[in-house]
Every structure is written in structure tokens, then in C-alpha cells.
N, C-alpha and C. Protein backbone atom coordinates (compact mmCIF):
# COMPACT_ATOMS: atom_id res chain seq x y z
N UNK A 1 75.02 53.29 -28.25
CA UNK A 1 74.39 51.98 -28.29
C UNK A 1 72.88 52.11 -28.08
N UNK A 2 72.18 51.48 -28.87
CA UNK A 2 70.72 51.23 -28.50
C UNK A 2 70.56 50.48 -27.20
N UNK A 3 69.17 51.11 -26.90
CA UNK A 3 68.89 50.72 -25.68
C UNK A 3 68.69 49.09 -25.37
N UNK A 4 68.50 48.22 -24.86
CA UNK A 4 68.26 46.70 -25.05
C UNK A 4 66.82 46.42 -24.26
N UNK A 5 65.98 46.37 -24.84
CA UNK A 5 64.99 46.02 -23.81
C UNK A 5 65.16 44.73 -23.30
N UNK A 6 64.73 44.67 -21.69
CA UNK A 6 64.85 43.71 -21.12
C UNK A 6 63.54 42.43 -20.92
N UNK A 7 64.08 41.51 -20.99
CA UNK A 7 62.59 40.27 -21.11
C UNK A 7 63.03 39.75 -19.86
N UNK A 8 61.33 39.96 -19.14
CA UNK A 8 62.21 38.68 -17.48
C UNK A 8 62.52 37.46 -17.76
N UNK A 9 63.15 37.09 -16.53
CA UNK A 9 63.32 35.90 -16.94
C UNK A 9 64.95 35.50 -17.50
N UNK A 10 65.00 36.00 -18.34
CA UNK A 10 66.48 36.76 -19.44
C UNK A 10 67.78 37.40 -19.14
N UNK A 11 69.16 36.71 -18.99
CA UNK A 11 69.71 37.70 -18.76
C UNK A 11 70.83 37.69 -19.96
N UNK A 12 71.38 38.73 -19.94
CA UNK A 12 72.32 39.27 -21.28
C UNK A 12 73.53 38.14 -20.75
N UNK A 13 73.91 37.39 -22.05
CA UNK A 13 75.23 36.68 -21.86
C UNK A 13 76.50 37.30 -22.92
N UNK A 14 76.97 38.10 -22.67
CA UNK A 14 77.56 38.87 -23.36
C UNK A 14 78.93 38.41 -22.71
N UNK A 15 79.82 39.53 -23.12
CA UNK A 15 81.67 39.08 -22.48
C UNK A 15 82.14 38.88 -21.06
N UNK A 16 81.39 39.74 -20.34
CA UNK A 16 81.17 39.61 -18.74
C UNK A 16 80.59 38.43 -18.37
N UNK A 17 79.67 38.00 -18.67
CA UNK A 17 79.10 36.84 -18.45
C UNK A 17 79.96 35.86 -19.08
N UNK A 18 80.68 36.07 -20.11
CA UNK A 18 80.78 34.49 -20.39
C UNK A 18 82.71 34.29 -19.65
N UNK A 19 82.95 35.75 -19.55
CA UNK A 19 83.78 35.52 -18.78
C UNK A 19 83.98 34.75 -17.03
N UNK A 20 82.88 35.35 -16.11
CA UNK A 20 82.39 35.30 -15.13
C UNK A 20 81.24 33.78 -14.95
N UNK A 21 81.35 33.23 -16.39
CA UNK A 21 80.84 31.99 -16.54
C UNK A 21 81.19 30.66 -17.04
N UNK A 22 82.92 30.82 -17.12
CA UNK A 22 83.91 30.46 -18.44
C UNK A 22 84.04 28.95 -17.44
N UNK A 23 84.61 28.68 -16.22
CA UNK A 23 84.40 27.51 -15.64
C UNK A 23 83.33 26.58 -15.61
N UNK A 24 82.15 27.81 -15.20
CA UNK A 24 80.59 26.74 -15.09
C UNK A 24 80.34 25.96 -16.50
N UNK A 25 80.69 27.09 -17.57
CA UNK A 25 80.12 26.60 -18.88
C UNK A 25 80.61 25.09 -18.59
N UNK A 26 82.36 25.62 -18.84
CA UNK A 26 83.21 24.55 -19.53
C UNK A 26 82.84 23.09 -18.19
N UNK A 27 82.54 23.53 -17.34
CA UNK A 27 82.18 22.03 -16.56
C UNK A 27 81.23 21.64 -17.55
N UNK A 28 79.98 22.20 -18.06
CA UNK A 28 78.93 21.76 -18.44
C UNK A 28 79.53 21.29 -19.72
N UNK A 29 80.20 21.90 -20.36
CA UNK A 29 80.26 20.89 -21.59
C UNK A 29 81.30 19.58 -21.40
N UNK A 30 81.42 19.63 -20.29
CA UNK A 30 82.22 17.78 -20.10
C UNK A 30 81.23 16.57 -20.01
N UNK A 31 79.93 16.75 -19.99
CA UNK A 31 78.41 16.19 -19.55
C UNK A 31 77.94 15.93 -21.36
N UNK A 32 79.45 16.21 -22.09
CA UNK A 32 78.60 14.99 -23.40
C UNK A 32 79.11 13.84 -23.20
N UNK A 33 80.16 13.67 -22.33
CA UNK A 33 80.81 12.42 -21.50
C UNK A 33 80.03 11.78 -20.78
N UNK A 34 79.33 10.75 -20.96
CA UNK A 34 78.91 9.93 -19.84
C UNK A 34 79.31 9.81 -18.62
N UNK A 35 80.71 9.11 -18.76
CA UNK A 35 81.38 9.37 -17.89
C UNK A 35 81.50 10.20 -17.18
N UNK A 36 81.56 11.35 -17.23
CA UNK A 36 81.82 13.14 -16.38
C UNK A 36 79.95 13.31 -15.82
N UNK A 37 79.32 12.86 -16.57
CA UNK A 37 77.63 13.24 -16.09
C UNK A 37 77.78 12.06 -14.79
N UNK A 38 78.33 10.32 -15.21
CA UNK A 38 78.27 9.78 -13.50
C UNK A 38 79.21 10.03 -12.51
N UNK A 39 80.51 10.88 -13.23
CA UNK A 39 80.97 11.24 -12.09
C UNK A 39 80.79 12.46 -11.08
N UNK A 40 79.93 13.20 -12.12
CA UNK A 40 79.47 14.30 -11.08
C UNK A 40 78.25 13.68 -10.71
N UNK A 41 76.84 13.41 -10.60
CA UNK A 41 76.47 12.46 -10.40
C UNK A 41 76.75 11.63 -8.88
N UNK A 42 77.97 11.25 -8.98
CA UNK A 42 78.37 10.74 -7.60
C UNK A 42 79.21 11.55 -6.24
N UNK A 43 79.53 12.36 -7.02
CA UNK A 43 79.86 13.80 -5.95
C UNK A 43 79.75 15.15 -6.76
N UNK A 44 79.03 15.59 -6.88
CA UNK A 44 78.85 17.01 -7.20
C UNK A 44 79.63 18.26 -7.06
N UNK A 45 79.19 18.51 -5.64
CA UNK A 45 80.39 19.41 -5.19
C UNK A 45 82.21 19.28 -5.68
N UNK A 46 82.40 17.91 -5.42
CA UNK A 46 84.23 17.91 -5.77
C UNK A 46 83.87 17.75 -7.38
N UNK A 47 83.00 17.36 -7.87
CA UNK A 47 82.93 17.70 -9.53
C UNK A 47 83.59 19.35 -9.66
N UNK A 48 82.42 19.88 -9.23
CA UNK A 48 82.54 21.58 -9.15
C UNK A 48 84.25 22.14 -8.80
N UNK A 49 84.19 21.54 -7.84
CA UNK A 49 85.23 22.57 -6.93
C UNK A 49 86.50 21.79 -8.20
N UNK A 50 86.31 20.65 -9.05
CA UNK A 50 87.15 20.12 -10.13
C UNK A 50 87.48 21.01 -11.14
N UNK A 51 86.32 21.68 -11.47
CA UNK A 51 86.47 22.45 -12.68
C UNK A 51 86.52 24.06 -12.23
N UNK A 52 86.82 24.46 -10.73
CA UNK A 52 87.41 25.67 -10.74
C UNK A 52 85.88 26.64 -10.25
N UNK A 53 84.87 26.36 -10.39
CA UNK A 53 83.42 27.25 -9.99
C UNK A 53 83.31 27.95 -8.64
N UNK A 54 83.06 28.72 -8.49
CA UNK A 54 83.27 29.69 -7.42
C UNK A 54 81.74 29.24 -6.32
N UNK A 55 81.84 29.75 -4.98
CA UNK A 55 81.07 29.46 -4.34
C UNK A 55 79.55 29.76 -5.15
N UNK A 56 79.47 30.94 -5.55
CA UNK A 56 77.88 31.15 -5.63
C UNK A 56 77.40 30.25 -7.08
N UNK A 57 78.59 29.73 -7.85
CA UNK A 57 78.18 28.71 -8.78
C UNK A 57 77.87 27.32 -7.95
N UNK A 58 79.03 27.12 -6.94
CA UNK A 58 78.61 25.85 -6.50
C UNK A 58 77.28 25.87 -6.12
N UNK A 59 76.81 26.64 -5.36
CA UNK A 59 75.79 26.63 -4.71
C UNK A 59 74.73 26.84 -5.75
N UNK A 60 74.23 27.66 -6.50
CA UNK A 60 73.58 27.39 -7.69
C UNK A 60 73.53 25.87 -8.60
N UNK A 61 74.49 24.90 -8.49
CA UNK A 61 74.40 23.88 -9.56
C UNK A 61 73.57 22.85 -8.51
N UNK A 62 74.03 22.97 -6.93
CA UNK A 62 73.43 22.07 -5.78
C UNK A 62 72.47 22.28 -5.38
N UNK A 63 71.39 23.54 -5.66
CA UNK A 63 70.32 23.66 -5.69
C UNK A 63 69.36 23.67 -6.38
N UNK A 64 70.40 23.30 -7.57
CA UNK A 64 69.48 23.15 -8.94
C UNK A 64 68.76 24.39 -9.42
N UNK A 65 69.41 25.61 -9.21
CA UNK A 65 68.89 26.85 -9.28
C UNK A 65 68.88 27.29 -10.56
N UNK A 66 67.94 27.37 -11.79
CA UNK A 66 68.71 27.58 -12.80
C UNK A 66 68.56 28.88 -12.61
N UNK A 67 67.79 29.92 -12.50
CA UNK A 67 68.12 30.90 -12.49
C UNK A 67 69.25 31.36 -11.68
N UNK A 68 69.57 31.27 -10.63
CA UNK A 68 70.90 31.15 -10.01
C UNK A 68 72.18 31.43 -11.00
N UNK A 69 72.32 30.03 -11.75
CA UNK A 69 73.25 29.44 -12.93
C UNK A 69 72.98 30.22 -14.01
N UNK A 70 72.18 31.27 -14.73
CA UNK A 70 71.99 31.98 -15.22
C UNK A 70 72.64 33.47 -14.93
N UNK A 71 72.65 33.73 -13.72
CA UNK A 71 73.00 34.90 -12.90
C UNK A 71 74.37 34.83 -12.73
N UNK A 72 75.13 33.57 -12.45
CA UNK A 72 76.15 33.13 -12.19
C UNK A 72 77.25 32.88 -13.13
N UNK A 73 76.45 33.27 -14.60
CA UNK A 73 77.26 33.58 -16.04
C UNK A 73 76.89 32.16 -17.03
N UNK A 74 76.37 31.53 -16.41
CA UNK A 74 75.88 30.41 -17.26
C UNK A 74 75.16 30.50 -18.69
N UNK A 75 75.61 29.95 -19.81
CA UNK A 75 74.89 30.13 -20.66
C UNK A 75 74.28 28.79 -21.16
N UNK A 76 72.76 29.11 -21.18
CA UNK A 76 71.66 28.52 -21.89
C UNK A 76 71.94 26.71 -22.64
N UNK A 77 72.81 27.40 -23.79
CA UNK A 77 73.44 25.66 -24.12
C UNK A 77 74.02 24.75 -23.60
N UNK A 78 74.57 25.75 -22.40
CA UNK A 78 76.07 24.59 -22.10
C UNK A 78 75.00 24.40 -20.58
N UNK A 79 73.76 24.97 -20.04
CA UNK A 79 73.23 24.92 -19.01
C UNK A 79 72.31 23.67 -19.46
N UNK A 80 71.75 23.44 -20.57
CA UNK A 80 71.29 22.76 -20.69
C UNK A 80 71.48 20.92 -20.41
N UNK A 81 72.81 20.82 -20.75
CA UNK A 81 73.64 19.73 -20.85
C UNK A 81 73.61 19.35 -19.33
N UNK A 82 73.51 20.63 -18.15
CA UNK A 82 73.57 19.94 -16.81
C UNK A 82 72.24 20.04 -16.24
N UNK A 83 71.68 20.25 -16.88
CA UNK A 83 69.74 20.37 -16.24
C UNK A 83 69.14 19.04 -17.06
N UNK A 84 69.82 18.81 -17.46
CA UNK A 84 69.28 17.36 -18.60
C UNK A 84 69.85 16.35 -17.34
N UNK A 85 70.63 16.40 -17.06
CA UNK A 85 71.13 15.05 -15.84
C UNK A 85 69.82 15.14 -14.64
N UNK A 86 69.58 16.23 -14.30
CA UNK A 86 68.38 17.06 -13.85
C UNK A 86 66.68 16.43 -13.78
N UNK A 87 66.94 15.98 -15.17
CA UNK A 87 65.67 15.15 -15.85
C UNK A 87 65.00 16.45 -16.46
N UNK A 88 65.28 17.80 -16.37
CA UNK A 88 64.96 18.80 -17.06
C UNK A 88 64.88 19.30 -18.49
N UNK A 89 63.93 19.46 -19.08
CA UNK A 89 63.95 19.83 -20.33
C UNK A 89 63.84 21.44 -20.52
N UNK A 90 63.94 21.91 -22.49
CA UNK A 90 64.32 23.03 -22.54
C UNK A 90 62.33 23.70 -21.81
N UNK A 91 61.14 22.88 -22.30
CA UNK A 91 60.37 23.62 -21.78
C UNK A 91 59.91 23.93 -20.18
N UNK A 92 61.01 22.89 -19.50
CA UNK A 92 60.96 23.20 -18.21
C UNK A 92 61.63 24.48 -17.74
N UNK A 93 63.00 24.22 -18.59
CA UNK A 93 63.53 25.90 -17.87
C UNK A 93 62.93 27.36 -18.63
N UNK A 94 62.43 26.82 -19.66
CA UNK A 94 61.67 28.36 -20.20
C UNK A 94 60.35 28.66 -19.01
N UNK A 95 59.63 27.63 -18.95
CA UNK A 95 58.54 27.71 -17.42
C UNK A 95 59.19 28.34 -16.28
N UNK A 96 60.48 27.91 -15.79
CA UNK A 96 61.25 28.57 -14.44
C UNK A 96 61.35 29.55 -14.83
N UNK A 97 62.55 30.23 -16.13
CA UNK A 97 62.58 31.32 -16.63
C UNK A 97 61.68 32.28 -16.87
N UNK A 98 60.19 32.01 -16.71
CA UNK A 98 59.03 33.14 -17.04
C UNK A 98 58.39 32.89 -15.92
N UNK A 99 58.65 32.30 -15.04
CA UNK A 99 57.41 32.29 -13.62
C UNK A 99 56.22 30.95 -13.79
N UNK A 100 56.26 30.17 -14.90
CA UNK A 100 55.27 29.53 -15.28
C UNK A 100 55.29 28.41 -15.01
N UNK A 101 53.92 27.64 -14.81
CA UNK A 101 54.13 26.14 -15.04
C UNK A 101 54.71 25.34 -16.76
N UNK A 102 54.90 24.25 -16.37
CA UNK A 102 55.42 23.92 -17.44
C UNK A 102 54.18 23.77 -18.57
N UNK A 103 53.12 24.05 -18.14
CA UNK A 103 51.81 23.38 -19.04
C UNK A 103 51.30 25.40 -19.19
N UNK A 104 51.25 25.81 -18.72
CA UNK A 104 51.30 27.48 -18.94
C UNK A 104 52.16 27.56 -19.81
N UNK A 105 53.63 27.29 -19.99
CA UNK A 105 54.25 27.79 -20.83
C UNK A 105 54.32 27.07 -21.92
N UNK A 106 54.00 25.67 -22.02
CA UNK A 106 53.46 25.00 -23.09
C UNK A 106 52.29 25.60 -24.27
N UNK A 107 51.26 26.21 -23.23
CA UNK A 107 50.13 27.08 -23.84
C UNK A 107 50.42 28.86 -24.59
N UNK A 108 51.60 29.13 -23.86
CA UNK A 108 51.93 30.19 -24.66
C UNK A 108 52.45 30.18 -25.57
N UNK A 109 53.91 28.97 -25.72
CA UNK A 109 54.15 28.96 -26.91
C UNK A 109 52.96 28.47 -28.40
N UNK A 110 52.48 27.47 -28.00
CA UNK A 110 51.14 27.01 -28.69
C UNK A 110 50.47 28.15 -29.40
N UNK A 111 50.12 29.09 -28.32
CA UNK A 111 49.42 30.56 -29.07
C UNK A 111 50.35 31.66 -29.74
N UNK A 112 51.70 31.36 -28.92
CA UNK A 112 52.60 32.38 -30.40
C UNK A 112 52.63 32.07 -31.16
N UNK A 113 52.15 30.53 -31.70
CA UNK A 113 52.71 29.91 -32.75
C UNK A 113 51.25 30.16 -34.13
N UNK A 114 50.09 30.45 -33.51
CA UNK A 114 49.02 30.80 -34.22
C UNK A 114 49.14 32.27 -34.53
């Protein structure tokens, strides 16, 4: 296998991960439900502990950690859906994800784009 270079920030969501992330996801994709976004919303935790997430997920979704939830097997799309209840957008978590403010990472993409 070739080597994979690594980007911070980034982590590989491959079979391990999406195994080791198969609850968190699938909570997150119940959040195209209105319904499921106010009912977690109104208790969080028994949301979680609903869909099966293990302590270091719970604790990652209640701290709003995305990197946490990243680490914790979360993938990107289905993370998105619960960082949006959040009031979070995708250029907010690319800013968390690189160390940046959100207006720093606004400016980098801007200049990759020239």
C-alpha cells in the first residue's frame, strides 16, 4: 500500500472508523427529522444513550467537540447534520479542523481558489 500522507486536522474514515462510528453516524442521520433534532434538543444525553453511543461519543456530542466526534469515528456528512443544530457551518468546522478562525480559514480558501 502507498503511503497516505497525513493533513492535520483530518482523520482517515475508512472501515474501522465507520465501524467504531456506525451508532454516532446513524444517530446523526435521524436529524433530517425535525422531530429527532427537537428531541435531542430536549435531552441529549438519553437521545445518545437512545441510539447506542458509547461514553467517549457521548461525551464528545455534549461538548460539542467536533474533533472529539471525528476521533470517535464520526464521519464528516452525517457530523454535519448534528453541528448544524449547533448553529455550525461547514466553514466553521473546517476553521476547528485546521486550528483557524473562521475568517482565517475563509481567507485561505479565497487564496486556493486564485
Amino acid at each position: 500500500m502507498a503511503e497516505q500522507k497525513q493533513i492535520f486536522g483530518t482523520y482517515l474514515f475508512g472501515a474501522e472508523a465507520a465501524q467504531k462510528g456506525y451508532a454516532l453516524n446513524n444517530m446523526c442521520f435521524t436529524f433530517n427529522d425535525k422531530a429527532n433534532r427537537d428531541a435531542f434538543l430536549a435531552d441529549p444525553e438519553g437521545y445518545c444513550r437512545k441510539y447506542g453511543l458509547n461514553e467517549e461519543q457521548i461525551k464528545a456530542v455534549l461538548a460539542k467537540d467536533v474533533i472529539g466526534l471525528l476521533k470517535a469515528g464520526g464521519n464528516i456528512y452525517y457530523l454535519a447534520k448534528l453541528t448544524g443544530i449547533y448553529g455550525l457551518n461547514m466553514q466553521d468546522i473546517g476553521a476547528i479542523q485546521t486550528g483557524m478562525t473562521v475568517d482565517q480559514f475563509k481567507a485561505k480558501l479565497v487564496a486556493a481558489g486564485k
